[in-house]
C-alpha atoms as a PDB file:
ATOM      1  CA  UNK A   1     -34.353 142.976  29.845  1.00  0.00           C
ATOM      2  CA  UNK A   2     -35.386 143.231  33.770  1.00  0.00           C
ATOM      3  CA  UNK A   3     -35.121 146.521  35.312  1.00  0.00           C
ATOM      4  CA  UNK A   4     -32.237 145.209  37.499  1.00  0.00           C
ATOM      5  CA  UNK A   5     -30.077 144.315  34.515  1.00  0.00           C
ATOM      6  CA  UNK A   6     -30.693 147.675  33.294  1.00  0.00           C
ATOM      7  CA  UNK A   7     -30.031 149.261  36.435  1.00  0.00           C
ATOM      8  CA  UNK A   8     -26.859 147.613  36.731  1.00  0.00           C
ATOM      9  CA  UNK A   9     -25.332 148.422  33.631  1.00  0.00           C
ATOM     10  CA  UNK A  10     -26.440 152.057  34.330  1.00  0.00           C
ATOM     11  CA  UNK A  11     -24.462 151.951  37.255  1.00  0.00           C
ATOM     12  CA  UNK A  12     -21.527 150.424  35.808  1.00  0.00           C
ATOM     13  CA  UNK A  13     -21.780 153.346  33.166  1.00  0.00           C
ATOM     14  CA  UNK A  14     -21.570 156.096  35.347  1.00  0.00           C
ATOM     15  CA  UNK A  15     -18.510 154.454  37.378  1.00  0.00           C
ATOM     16  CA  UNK A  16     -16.900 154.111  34.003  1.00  0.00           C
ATOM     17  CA  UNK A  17     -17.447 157.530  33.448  1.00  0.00           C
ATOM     18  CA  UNK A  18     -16.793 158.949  37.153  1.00  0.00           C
ATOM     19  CA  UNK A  19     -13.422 157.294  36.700  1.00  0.00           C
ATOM     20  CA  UNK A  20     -12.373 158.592  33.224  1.00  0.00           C
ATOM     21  CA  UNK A  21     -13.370 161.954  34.349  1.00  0.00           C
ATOM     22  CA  UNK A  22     -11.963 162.260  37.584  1.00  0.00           C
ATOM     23  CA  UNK A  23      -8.528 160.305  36.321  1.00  0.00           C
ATOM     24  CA  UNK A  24      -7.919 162.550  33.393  1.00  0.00           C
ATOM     25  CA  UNK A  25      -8.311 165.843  35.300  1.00  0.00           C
ATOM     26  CA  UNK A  26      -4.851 166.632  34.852  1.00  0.00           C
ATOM     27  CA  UNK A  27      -5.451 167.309  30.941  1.00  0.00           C
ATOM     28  CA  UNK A  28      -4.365 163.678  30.103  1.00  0.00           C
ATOM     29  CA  UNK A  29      -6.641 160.335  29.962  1.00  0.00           C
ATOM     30  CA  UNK A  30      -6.415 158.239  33.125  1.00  0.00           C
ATOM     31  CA  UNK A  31      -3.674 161.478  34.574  1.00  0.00           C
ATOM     32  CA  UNK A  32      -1.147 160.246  32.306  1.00  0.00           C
ATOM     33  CA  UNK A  33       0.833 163.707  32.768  1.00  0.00           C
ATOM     34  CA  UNK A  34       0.491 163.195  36.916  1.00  0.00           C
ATOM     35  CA  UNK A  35       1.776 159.405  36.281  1.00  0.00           C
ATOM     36  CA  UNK A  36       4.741 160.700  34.691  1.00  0.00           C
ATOM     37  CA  UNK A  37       5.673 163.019  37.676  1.00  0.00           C
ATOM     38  CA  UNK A  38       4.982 160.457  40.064  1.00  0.00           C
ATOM     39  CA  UNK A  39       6.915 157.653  38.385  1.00  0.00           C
ATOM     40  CA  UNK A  40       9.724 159.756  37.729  1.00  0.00           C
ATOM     41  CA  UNK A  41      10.075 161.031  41.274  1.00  0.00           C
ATOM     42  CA  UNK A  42       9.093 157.935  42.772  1.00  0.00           C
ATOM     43  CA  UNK A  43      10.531 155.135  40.877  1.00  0.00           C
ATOM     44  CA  UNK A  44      12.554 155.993  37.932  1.00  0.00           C
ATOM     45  CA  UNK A  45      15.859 155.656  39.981  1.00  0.00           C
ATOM     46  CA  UNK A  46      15.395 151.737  40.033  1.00  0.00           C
ATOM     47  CA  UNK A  47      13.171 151.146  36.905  1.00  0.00           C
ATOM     48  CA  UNK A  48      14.388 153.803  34.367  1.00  0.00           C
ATOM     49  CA  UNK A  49      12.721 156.938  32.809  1.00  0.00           C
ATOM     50  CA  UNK A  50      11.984 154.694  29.501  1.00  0.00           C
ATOM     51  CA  UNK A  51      11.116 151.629  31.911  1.00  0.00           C
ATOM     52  CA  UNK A  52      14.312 149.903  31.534  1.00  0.00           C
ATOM     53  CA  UNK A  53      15.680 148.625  34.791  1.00  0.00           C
ATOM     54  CA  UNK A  54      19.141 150.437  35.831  1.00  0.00           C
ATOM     55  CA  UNK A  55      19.075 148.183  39.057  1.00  0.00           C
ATOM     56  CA  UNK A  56      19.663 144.581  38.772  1.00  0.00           C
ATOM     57  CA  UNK A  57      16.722 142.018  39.039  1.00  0.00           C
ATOM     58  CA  UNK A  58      14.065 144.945  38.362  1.00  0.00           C
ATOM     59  CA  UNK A  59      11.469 144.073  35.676  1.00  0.00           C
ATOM     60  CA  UNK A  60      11.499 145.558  32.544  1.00  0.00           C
ATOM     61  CA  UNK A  61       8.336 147.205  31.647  1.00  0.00           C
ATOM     62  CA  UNK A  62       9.199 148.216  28.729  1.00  0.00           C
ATOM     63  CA  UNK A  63       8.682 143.665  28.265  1.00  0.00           C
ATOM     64  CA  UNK A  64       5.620 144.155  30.357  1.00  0.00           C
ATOM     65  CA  UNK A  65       7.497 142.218  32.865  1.00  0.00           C
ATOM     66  CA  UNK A  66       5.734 142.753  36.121  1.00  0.00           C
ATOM     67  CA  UNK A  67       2.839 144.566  34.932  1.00  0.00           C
ATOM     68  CA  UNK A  68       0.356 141.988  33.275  1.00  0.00           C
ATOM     69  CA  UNK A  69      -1.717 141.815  36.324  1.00  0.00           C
ATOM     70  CA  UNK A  70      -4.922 143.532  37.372  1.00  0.00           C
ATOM     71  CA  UNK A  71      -4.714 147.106  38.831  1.00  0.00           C
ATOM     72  CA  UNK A  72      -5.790 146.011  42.352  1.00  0.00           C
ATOM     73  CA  UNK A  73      -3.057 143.484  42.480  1.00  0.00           C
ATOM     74  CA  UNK A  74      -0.299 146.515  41.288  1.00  0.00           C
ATOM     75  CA  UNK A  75      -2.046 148.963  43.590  1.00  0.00           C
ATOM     76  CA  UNK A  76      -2.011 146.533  46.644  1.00  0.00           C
ATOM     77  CA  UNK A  77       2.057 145.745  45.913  1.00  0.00           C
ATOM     78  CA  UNK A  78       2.781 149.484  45.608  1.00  0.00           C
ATOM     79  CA  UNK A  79       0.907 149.989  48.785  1.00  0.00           C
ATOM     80  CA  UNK A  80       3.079 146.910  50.687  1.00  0.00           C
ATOM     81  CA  UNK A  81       6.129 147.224  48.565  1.00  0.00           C
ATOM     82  CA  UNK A  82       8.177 143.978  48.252  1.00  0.00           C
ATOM     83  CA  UNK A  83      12.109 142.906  47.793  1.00  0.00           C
ATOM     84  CA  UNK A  84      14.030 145.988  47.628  1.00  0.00           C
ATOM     85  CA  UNK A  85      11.047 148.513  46.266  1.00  0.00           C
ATOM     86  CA  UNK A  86       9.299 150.471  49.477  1.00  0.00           C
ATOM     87  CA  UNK A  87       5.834 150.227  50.400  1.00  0.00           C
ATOM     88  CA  UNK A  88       4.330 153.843  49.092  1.00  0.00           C
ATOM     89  CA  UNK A  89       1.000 153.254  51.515  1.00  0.00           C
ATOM     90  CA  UNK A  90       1.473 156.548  53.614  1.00  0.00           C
ATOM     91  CA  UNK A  91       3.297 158.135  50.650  1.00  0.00           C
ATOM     92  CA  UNK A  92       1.280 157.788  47.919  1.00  0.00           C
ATOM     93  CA  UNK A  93      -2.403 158.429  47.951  1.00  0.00           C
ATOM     94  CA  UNK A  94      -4.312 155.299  45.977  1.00  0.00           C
ATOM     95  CA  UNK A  95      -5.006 157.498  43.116  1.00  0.00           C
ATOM     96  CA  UNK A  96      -1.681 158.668  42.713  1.00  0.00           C
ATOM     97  CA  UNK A  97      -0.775 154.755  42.734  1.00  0.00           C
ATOM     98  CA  UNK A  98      -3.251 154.179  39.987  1.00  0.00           C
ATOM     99  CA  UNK A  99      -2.149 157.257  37.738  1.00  0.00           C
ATOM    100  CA  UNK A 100       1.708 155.468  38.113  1.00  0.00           C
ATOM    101  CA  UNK A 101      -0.190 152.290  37.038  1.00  0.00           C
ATOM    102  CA  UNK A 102      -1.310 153.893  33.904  1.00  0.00           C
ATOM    103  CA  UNK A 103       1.357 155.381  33.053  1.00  0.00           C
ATOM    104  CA  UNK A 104       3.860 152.559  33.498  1.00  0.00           C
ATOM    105  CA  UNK A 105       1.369 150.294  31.256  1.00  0.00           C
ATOM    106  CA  UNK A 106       2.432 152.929  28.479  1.00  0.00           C
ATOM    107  CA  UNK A 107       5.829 151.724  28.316  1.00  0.00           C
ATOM    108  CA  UNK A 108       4.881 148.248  26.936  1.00  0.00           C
END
């Protein structure tokens, strides 16, 4: 194995590990607890406490419907917002986007 190869996954291990550690700082892996918050304050009124829509044409993530798609691509519609949901870039700091992320992905 070249020292590049090695390198790289050495890198790729401490990212790994940066995340989980600076995610779960709230006592919870990924900041589960600080998802929770968020999503309830943030978007519960449209998509439910449990994940199950109270607003009509809202997925149901409770299905998975609208969350099978990378991070990124969740993080960069949370950030624009689309339809009826807001954009949260201004109001919502990217990690606070992510912990949602998480947490929502629990509901499935």
């Amino acid at each position: 194995m070249g020292t590049s190869v090695r390198l790289g996954r050495a890198l790729v291990f401490c990212g790994l590990w940066a995340l989980v550690f600076f995610a779960a700082r709230d006592g919870s892996p990924f900041g589960l607890d600080d998802g929770k918050k968020l999503y309830r304050v943030h978007c519960a009124s449209c998509h439910g406490v449990d994940g199950k829509p109270v607003t009509p044409n809202i997925p149901d993530f409770r299905r998975g419907e609208g969350i099978m798609k990378p991070d990124i691509e969740l993080l960069e519609k949370l950030k624009k917002g689309s339809f009826s949901m807001p954009a949260y870039e201004g109001i919502l700091t990217e990690k606070d986007i992510l912990k949602i992320i998480s947490y929502i992905r629990t509901f499935y």
